[in-house]
Protein backbone atom coordinates (compact mmCIF):
# COMPACT_ATOMS: atom_id res chain seq x y z
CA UNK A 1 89.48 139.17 -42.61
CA UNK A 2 87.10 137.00 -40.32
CA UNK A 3 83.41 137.79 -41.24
CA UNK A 4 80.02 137.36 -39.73
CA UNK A 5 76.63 137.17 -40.63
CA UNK A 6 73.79 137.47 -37.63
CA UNK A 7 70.57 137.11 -38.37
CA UNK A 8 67.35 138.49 -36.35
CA UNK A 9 64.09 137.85 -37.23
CA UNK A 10 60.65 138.52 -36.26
CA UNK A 11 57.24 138.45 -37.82
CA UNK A 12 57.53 142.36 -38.17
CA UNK A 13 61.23 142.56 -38.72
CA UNK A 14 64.47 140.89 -39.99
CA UNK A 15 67.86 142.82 -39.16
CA UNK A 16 70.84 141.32 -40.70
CA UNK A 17 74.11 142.08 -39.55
CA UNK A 18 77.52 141.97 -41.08
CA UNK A 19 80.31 141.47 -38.74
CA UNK A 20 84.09 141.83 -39.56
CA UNK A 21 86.96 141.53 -37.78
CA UNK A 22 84.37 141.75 -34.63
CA UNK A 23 83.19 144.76 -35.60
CA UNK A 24 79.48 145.67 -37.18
CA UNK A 25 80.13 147.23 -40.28
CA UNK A 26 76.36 146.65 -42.14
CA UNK A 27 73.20 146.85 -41.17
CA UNK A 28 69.89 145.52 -42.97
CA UNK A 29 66.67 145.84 -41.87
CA UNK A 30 63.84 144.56 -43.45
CA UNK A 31 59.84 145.63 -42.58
CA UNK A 32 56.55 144.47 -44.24
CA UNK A 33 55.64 148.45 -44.19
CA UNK A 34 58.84 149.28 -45.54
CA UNK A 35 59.84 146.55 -47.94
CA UNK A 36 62.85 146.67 -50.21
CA UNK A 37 62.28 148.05 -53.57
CA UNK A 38 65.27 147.32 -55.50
CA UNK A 39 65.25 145.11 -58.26
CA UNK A 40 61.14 144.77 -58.50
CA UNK A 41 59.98 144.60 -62.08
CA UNK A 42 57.15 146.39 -62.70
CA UNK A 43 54.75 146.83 -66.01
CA UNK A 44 54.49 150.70 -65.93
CA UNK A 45 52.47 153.68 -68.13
CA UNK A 46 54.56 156.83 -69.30
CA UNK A 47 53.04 159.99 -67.96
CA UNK A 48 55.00 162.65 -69.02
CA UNK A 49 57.89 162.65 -71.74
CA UNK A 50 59.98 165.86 -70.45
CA UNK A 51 62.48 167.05 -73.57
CA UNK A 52 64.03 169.47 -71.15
CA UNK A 53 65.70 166.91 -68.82
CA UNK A 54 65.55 164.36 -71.32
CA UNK A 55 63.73 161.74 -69.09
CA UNK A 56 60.42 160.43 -68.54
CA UNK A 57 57.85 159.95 -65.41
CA UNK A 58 56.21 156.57 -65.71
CA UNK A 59 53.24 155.16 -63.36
CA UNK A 60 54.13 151.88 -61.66
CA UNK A 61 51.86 152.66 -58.89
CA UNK A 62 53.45 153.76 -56.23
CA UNK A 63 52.93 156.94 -54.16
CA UNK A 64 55.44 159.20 -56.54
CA UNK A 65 55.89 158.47 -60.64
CA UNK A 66 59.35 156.82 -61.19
CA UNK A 67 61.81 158.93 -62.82
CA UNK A 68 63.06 157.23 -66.05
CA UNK A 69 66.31 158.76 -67.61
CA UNK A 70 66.94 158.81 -71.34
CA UNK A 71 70.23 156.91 -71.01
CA UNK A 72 68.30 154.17 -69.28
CA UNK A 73 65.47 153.50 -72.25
CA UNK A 74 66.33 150.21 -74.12
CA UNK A 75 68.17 150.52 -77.16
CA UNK A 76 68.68 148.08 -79.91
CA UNK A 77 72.67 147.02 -79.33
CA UNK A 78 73.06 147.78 -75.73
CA UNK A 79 76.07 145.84 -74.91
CA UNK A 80 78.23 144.74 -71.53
CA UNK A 81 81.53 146.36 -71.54
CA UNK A 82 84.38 143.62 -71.65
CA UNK A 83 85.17 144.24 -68.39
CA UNK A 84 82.30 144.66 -65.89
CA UNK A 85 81.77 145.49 -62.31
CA UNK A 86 78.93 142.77 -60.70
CA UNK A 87 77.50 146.56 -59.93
CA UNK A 88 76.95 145.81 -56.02
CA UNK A 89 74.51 147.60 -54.47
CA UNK A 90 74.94 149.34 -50.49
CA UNK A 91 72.07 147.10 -50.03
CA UNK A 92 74.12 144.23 -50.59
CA UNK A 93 72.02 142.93 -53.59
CA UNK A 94 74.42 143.08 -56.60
CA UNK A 95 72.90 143.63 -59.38
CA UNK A 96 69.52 143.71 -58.28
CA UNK A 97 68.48 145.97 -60.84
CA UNK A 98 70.14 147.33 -63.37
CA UNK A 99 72.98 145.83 -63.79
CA UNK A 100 76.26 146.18 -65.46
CA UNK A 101 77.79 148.97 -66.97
CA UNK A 102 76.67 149.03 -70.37
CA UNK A 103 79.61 150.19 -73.73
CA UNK A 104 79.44 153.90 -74.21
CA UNK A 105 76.53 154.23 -77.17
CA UNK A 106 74.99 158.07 -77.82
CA UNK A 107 71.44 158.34 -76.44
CA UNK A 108 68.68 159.43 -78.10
CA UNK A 109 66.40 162.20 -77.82
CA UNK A 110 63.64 160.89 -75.22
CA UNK A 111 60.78 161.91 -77.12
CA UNK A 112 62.35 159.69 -79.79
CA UNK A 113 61.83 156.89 -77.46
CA UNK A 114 58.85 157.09 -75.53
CA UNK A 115 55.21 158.44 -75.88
CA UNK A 116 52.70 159.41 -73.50
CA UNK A 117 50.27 156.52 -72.17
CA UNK A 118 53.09 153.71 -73.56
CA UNK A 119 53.22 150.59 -71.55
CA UNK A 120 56.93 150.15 -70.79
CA UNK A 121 58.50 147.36 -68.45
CA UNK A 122 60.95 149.04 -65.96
CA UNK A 123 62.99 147.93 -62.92
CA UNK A 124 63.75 149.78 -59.87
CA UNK A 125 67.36 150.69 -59.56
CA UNK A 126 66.73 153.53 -56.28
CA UNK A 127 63.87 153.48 -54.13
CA UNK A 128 61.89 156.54 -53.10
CA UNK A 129 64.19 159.36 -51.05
CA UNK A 130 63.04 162.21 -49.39
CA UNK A 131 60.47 164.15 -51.55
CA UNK A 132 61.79 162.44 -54.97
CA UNK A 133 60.00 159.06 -56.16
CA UNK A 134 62.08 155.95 -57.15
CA UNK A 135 64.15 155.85 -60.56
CA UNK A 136 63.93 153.34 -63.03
CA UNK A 137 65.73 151.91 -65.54
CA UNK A 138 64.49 149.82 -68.97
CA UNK A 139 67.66 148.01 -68.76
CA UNK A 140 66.57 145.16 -66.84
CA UNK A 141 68.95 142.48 -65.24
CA UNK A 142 68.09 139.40 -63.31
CA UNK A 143 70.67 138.02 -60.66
CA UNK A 144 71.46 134.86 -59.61
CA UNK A 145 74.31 133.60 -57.19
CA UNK A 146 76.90 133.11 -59.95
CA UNK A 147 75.75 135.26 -63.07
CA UNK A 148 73.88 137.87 -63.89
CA UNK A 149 71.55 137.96 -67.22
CA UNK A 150 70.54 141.08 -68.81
CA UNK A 151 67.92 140.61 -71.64
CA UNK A 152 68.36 143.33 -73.49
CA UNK A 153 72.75 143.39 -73.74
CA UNK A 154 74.57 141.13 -76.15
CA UNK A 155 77.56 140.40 -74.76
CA UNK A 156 79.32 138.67 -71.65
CA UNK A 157 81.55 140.55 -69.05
CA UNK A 158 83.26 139.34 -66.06
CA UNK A 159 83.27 141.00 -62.54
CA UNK A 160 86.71 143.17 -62.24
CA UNK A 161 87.01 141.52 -58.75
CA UNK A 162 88.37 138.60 -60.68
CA UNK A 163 91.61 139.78 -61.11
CA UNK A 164 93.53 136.99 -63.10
CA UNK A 165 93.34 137.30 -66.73
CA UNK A 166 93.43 134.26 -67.45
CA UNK A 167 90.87 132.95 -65.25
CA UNK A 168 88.58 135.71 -66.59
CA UNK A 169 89.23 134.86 -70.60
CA UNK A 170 88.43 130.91 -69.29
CA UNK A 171 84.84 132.31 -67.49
CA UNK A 172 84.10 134.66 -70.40
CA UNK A 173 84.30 131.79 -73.19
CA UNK A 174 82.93 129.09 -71.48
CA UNK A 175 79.72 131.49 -70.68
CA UNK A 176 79.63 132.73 -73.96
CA UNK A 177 79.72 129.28 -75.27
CA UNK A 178 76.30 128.25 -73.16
CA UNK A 179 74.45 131.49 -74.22
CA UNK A 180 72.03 131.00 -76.59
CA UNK A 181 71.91 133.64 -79.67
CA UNK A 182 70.21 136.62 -79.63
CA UNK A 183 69.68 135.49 -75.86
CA UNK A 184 70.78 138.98 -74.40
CA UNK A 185 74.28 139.36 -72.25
CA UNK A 186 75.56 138.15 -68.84
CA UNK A 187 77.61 139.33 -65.92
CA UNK A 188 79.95 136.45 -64.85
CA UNK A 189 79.80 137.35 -61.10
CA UNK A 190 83.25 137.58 -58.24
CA UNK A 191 81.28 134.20 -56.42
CA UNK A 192 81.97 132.25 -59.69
CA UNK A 193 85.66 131.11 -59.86
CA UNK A 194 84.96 127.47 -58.89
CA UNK A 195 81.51 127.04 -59.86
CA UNK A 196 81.19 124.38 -62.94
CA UNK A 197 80.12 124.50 -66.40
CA UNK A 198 76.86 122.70 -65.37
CA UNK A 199 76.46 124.87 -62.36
CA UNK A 200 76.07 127.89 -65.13
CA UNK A 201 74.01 126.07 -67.51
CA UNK A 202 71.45 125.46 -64.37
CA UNK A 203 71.31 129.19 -63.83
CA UNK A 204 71.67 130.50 -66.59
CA UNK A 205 68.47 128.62 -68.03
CA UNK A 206 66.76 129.41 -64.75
CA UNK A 207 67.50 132.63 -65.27
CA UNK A 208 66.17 132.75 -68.80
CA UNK A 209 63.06 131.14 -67.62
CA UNK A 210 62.05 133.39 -65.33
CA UNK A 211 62.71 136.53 -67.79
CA UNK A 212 60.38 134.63 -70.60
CA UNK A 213 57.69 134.03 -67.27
CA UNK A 214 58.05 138.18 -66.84
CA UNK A 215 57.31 139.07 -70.60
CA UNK A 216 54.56 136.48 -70.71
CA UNK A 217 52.86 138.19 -67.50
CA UNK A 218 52.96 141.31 -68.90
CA UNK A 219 50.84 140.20 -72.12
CA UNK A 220 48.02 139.46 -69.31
CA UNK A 221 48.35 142.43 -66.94
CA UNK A 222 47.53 146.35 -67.26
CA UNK A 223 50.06 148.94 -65.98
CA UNK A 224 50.62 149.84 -63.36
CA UNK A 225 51.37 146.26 -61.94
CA UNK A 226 54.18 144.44 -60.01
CA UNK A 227 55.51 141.77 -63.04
CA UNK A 228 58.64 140.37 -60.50
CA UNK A 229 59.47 140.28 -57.01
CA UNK A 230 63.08 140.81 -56.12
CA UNK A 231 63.94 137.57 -53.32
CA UNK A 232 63.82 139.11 -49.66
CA UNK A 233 66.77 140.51 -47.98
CA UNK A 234 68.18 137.81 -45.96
CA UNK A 235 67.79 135.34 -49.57
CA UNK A 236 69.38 137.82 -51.16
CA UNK A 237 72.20 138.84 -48.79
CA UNK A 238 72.87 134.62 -49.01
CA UNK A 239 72.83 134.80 -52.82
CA UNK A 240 75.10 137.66 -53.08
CA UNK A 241 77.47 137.53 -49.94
CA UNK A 242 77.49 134.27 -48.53
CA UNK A 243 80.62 132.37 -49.64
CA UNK A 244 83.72 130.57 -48.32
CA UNK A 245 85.05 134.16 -46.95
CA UNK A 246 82.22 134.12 -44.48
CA UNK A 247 82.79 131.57 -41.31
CA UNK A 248 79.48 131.55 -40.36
CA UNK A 249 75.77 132.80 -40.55
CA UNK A 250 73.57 132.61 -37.31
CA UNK A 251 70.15 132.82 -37.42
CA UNK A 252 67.33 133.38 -34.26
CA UNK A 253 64.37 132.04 -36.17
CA UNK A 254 63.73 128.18 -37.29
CA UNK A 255 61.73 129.52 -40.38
CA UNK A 256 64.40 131.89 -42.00
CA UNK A 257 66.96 129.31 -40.93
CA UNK A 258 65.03 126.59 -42.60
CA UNK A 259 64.76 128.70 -45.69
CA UNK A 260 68.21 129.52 -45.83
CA UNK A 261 69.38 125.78 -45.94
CA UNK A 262 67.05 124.85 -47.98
CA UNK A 263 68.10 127.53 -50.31
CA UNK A 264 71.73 126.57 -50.19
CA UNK A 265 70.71 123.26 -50.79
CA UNK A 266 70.09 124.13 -54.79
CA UNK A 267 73.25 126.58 -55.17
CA UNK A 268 75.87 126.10 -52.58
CA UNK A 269 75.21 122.41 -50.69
CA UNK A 270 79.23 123.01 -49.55
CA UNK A 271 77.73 126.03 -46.89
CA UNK A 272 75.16 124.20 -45.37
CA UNK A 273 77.11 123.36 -42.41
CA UNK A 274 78.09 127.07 -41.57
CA UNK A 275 75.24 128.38 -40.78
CA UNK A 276 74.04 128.08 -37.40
CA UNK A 277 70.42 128.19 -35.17
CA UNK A 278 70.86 130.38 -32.40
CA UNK A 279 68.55 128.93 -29.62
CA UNK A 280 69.74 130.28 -26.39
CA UNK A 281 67.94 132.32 -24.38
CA UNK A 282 69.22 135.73 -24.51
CA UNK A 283 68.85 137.55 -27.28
CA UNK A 284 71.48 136.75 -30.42
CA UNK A 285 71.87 140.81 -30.87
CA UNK A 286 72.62 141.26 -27.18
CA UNK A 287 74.91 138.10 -27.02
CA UNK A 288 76.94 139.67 -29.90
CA UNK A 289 77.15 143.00 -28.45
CA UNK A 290 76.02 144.59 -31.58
CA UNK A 291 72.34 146.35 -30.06
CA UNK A 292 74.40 149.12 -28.52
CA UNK A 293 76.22 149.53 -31.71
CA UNK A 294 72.86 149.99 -33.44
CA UNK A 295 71.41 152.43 -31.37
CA UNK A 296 74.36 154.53 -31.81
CA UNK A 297 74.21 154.87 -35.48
CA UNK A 298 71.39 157.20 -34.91
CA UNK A 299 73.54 159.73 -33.05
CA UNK A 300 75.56 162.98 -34.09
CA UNK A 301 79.06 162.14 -32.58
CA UNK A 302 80.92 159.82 -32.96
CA UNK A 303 83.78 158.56 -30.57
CA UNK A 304 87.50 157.06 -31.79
CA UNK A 305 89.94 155.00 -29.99
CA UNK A 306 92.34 158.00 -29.33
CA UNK A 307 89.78 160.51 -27.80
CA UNK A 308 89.13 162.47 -30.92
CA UNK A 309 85.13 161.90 -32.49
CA UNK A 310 83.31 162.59 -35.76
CA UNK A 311 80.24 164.54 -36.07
CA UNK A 312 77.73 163.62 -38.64
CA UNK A 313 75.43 166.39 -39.92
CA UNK A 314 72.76 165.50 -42.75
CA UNK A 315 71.69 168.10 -44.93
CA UNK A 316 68.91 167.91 -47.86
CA UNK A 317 71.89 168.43 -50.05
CA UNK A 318 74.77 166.39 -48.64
CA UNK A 319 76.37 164.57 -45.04
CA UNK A 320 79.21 166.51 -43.59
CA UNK A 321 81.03 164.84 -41.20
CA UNK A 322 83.38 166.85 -38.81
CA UNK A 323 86.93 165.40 -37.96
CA UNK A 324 87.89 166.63 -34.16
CA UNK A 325 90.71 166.43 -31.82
CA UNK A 326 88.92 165.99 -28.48
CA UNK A 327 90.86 165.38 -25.76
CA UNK A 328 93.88 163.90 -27.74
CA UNK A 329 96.22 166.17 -27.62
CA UNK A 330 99.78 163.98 -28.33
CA UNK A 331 102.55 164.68 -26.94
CA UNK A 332 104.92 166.93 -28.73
CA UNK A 333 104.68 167.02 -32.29
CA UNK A 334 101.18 168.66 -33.10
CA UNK A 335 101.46 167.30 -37.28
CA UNK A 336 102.19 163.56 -35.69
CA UNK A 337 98.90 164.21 -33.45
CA UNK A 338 96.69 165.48 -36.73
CA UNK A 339 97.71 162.71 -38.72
CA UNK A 340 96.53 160.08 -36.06
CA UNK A 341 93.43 161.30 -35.60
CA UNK A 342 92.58 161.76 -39.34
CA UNK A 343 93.79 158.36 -39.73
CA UNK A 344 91.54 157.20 -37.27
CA UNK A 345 88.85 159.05 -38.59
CA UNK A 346 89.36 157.96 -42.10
CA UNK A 347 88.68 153.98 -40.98
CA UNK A 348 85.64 154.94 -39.06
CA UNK A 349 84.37 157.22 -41.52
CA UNK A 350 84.55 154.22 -43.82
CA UNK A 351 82.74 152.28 -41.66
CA UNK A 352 80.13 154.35 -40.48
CA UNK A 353 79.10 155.06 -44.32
CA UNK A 354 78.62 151.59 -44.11
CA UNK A 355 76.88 151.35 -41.05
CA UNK A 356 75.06 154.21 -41.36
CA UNK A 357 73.58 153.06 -44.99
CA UNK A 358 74.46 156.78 -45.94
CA UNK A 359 74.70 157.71 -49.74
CA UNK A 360 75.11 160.63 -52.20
CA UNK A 361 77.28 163.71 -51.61
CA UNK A 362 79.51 163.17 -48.11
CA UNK A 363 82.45 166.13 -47.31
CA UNK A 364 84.34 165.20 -44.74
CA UNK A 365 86.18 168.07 -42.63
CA UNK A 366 89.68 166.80 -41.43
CA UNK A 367 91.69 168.35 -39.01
CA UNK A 368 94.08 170.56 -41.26
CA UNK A 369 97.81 169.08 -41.93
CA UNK A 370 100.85 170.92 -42.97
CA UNK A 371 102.22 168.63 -45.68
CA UNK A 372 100.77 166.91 -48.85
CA UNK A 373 102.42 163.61 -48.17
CA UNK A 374 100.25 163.58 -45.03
CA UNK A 375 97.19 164.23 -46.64
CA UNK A 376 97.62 161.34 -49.16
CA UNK A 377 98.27 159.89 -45.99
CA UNK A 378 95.04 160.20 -45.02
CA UNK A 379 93.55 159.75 -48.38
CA UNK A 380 95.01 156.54 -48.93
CA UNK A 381 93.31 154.72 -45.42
CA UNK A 382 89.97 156.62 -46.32
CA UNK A 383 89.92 155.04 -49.68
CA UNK A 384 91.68 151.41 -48.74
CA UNK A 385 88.72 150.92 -46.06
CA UNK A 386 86.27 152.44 -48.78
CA UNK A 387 87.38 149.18 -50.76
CA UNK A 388 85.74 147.05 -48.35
CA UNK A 389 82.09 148.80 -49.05
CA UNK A 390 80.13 147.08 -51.37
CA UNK A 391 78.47 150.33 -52.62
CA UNK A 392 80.22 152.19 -55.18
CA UNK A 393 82.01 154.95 -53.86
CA UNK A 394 84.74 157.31 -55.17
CA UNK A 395 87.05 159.69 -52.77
CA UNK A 396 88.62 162.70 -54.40
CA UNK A 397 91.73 164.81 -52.80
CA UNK A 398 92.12 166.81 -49.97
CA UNK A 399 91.91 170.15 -50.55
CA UNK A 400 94.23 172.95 -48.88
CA UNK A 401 91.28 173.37 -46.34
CA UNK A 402 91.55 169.52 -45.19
CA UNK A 403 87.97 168.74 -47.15
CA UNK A 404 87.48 165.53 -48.55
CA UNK A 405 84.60 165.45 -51.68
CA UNK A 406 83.79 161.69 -51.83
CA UNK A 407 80.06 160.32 -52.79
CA UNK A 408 78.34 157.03 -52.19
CA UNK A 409 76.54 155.17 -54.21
CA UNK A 410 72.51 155.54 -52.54
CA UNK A 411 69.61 153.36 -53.27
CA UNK A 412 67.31 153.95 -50.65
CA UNK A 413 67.02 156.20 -47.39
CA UNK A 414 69.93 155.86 -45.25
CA UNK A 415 69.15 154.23 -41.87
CA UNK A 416 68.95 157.92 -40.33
CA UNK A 417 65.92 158.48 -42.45
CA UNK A 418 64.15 155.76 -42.54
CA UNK A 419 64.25 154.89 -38.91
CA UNK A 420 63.51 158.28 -37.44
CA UNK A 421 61.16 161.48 -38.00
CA UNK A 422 61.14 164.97 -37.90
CA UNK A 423 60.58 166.32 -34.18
CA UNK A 424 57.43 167.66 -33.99
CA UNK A 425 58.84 170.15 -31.45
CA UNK A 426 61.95 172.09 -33.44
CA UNK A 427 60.29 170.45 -36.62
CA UNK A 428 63.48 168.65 -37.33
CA UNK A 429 66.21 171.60 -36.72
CA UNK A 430 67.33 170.34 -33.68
CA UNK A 431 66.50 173.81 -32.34
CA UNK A 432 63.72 175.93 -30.22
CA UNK A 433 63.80 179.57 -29.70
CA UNK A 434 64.64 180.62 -25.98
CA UNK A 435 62.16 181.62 -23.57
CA UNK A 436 63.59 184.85 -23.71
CA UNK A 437 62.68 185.51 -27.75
CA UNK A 438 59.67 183.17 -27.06
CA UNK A 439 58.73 186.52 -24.50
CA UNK A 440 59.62 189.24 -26.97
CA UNK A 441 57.45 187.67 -29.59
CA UNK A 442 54.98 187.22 -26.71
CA UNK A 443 55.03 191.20 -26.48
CA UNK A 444 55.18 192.23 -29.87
CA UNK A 445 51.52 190.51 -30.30
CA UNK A 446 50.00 192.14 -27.69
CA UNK A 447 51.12 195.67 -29.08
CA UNK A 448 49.47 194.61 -32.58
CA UNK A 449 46.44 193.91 -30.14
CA UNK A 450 46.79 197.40 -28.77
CA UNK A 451 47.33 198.96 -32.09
CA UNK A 452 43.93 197.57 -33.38
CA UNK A 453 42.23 198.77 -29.95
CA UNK A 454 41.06 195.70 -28.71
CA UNK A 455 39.87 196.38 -24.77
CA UNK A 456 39.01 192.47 -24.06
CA UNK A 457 41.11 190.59 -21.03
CA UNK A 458 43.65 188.20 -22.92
CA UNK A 459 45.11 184.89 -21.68
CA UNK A 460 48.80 184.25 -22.36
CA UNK A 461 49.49 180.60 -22.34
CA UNK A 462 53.38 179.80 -22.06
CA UNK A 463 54.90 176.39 -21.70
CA UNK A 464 55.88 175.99 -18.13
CA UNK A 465 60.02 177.05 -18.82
CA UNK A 466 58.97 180.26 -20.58
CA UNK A 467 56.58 180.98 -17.70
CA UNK A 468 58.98 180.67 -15.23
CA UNK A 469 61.11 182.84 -17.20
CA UNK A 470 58.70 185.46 -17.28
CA UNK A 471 58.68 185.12 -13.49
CA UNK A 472 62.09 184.96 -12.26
CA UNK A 473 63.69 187.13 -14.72
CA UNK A 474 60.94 189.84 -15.84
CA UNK A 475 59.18 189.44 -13.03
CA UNK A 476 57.72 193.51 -14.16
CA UNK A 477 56.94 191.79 -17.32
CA UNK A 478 53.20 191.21 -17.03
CA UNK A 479 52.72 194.61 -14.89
CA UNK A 480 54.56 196.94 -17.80
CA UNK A 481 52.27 195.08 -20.78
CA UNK A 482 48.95 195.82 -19.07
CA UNK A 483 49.94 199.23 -18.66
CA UNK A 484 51.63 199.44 -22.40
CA UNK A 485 48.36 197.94 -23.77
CA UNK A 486 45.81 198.89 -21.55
CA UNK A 487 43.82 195.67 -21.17
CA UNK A 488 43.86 192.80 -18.44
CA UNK A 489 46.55 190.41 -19.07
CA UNK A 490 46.62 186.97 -17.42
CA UNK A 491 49.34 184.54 -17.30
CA UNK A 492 48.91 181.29 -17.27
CA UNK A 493 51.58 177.52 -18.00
CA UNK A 494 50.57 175.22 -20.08
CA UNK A 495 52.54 172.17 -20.35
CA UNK A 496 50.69 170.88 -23.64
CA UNK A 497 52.09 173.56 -25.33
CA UNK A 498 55.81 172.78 -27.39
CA UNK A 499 58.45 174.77 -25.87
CA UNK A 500 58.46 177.64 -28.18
CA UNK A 501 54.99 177.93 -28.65
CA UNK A 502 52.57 180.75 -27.03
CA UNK A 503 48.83 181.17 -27.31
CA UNK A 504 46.74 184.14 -26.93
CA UNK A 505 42.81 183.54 -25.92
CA UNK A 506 40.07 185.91 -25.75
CA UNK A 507 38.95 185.10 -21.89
CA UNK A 508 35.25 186.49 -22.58
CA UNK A 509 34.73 184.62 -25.76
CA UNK A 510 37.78 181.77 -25.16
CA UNK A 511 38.65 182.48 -28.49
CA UNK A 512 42.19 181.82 -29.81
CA UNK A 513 43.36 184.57 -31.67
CA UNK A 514 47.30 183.35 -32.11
CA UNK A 515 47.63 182.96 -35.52
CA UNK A 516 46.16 186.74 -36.02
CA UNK A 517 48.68 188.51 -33.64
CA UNK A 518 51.58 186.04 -33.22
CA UNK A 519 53.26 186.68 -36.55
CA UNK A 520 56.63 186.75 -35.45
C-alpha cells in the first residue's frame, strides 16, 4: 500500500492529509482556537464525587468539568496486560493519553477514592463533544516514537501489531531489562522492530524525565492548571505514523518543514530524505487534488464507482448511513447487483469513517441480500478496510434487516461538527415549514387577536416566498381575514425575515406583538 503524507500550513491552520493508494483517507486539522486536547496533563480539583455513576467531575479549567470514571482512578498494582494494543487514537496520536489496556483488577467504590476539593493529576483521553465536557483518566501515559511509559503500571507489553512471537518475547525482555524498579510499565510500540537497545534507553530516560519534570510542576502550581502539553499535530502525526511504510511527507511551509527535520534528526535520521518542501506555485492541496475531496466530506451523499451512493445522517445519538442502489441496476441477477453495491459501500464506508473523523455508535443500512454467505460477504470487506483505521473500531453482524451495528472509537468532534454550525434558519433540521403552514399559522394569530377584541390596524410581515404565496395562491386571503377579524390588515415582504418566520406589528403604536399571538 503506497502512502502519503501532505502537509498545509498556515499561521491560522495546519491540515494534514493522509493519502493511500491515491486516495485521501485522513484528515487533520489543527487551529489555535480549536487546539487538540488529547493527551494534555493537567493538575485538576474534584468537584463532585457522584456514588450513583461511580465517577467524579474534576476542574481543570476548561469551559465544562471533566468527567473522571471510577475505573480510570489510579490504583496501587495497575498493570499492562502481556499483550497490549499501542491504543491508537482516530487522531492519529497513539497513546496520547491513556494508554494501554490495563489487566482486569475490580474497581473500587469512587467515594473510596476521591474526596471533594482533592488535587488530582489527570490526562485527557476525549475532548469536549457536543454538550458533554472532556473525560479524563488518572492513568497517565507519555508517548514517544518507539515506547510508551505509563507511571503508574508495572509491567511491559508489546503492541499486538507485532505479530511474531518471538520478536515480541526479544522486545519485551530487553525493555524490561532497561526499566528501572518500581519505575512504572511500558508499551513497546508497532514502530519499534529495528530500533536498538540504545535507541530505547534514550527514550525511555527521556521519557522518565519528563514525567519526574510533571510531578515536580505540580508541587509549585494550584489546580486548575495545564502541567504538560501534548506535541502539536503534525509532530505528533511524525512521531506516531511516519515510518518506512510512508514514501514521502510534503510540506508547504519552511517552518513546519524545518521542524519536522529537525525532529527526525533526534529519532529517525534514516527519514530525513523523504520528506519534501513543496515550493511551487499552486497550491500543494489543489496540486494533489485532495481540496475537492475535502469539501465533500461535509455533504449528505455520497457517490460510488458503480452509480449507487451512501447517505450519511448524524443524530445526537448515533450516524446512520444509508446503502442505495442508484442508477445501478446490473444486468440480470438482482442478488449479484446487491452484493456489488454493498461491497462497494462497505470500502467507502470504511473510508469515509476515516475521512469523516466520525466516532461512537454508526448503523449502516445495506441494501437487503437473500443469503447469509453474502452478508458475511459484505461483513468481511467492511471489517478488512476497518483494519486499516487507526481508531479502534469493532463491526458486529448483519442482521436479517441488512443493518450493520459497528462503533468507532471518538475522541473529539468529528469533522462535521467541528467545522460547521447549526443553521440559524431551520436551526439545524435541515427543514422550514412551507409558506402554506407558514399562512395558516399566520391566520390562526389573527383570530386569537380577534378573540381578545383588539380593533387596531395590524401589519403582517412575510418573507418575500410566503408573500407571494399569499398572492398567487390565496389571493382572497387578506380580503376573508379582515372580514373574519374585523380590523385593517396590511401585507407587507420582508426579506430580513427567515423563511418561516412572520411578524405581527401594531401600525399605530409599531409595536410587535408576535410572540403574544404567534404561538403556533
Amino acid at each position: 500500500m503506497k502512502r502519503e503524507i501532505l502537509v498545509n500550513a498556515t499561521p491560522r491552520e495546519t491540515r494534514v492529509a493522509i493519502i493511500e493508494d491515491g486516495q485521501l483517507v485522513e484528515l487533520l486539522v489543527d487551529r489555535p482556537d480549536a487546539r487538540r486536547m488529547v493527551g494534555d496533563v493537567y493538575l485538576g480539583k474534584v468537584e463532585a464525587v457522584l456514588p450513583g455513576i461511580q465517577a467524579a467531575f474534576v476542574n481543570i479549567g476548561t469551559e465544562k468539568s471533566a468527567f473522571l470514571h471510577a475505573a480510570d482512578v489510579v490504583v496501587e498494582d495497575a498493570q499492562v496486560s502481556d499483550d497490549d494494543d499501542d491504543d491508537e487514537d482516530e487522531s492519529g496520536e497513539e497513546s496520547g493519553g491513556g494508554g494501554g489496556r490495563r489487566g482486569r483488577r475490580e474497581v473500587r467504590p469512587i467515594q473510596d477514592l476521591l474526596k471533594r476539593g482533592q488535587e488530582i493529576l489527570v490526562q485527557i483521553t476525549k475532548e469536549p463533544i457536543s454538550t458533554k465536557g472532556p473525560r479524563v483518566t488518572a492513568q497517565v501515559s507519555l508517548a514517544g516514537r518507539f515506547l510508551v511509559y505509563m507511571p503508574f503500571a508495572s509491567k511491559v507489553g508489546v503492541s499486538r501489531k507485532i505479530d511474531e512471537r518471538s520478536e515480541r518475547q526479544r522486545l519485551r525482555a530487553m525493555v524490561g531489562e532497561m526499566l528501572p524498579d518500581d519505575a512504572g510499565g511500558v508499551i513497546v510500540r508497532t514502530v519499534s522492530e529495528d530500533a536498538t537497545k540504545e535507541t530505547f534507553e534514550r527514550e525511555l530516560q527521556t521519557l522518565i524525565n519528563n514525567w519526574k519534570r510533571i510531578k515536580r510542576k505540580t508541587q509549585f502550581t494550584r489546580a486548575p492548571s495545564l502541567v504538560h502539553r501534548e506535541t502539536n499535530v503534525t509532530r505528533g502525526l511524525v512521531r506516531d505514523l511516519f515510518s518506512a511504510k510512508v514514501e514521502r511527507v510534503q510540506v508547504d511551509s519552511k517552518q513546519v518543514y524545518n521542524e519536522i527535520t529537525e525532529y527526525l534528526q533526534g529519532i529517525a535520521p534514516e527519514l530525513v530524505e523523504r520528506v519534501k518542501l513543496y515550493e511551487e506555485n499552486v497550491p500543494l492541496f489543489d496540486k494533489e487534488g485532495i481540496e475537492t475531496e475535502i469539501r465533500d466530506l461535509f455533504k449528505r451523499r455520497c457517490d460510488l464507482p458503480s452509480g449507487g451512493y451512501l447517505i450519511f445522517e448524524p443524530t445526537e445519538a448515533l450516524v446512520s448511513i444509508d446503502v442505495n442502489s442508484g442508477r445501478y441496476t446490473g444486468k440480470r441477477d438482482p442478488e449479484k447487483t446487491i452484493l456489488k453495491t454493498n461491497t462497494e459501500a462497505a470500502r467507502e464506508i470504511a473510508r469515509q469513517l476515516r475521512l469523516r473523523d466520525v466516532g461512537g455508535i454508526i448503523v449502516c443500512d445495506f441494501i437487503d441480500m437473500e443469503t447469509q454467505s453474502n452478508r458475511d460477504k459484505v461483513l468481511h470487506e467492511l471489517r478488512t478496510h476497518l483494519g486499516r483505521d487507526r481508531a479502534r473500531t469493532k463491526a458486529f453482524a448483519v442482521s436479517d434487516l441488512g443493518l450493520v451495528e459497528m462503533t468507532r472509537q471518538r475522541v473529539r468532534q468529528s469533522h462535521w461538527h467541528s467545522m460547521t454550525e447549526g443553521c440559524p434558519t431551520c436551526s439545524g433540521t435541515g427543514r422550514v415549514f412551507t409558506p402554506e403552514t407558514i399562512v395558516r399559522r399566520t391566520e390562526r394569530a389573527v383570530r386569537r387577536m380577534a378573540a381578545e377584541g383588539r380593533k387596531e390596524p395590524v401589519v403582517l410581515r412575510l418573507h418575500p416566498e410566503v408573500a407571494l404565496h399569499v398572492l398567487e395562491q390565496e389571493h382572497d386571503f387578506m380580503k376573508r381575514l379582515e372580514k373574519m377579524a374585523g380590523f385593517t390588515l396590511e401585507l407587507r415582504d420582508d426579506p430580513l425575515l427567515k423563511p418561516d418566520e412572520i411578524k405581527l406589528v401594531m401600525r399605530g403604536a409599531q409595536r410587535d406583538v408576535t410572540q403574544q399571538y404567534a404561538l403556533a
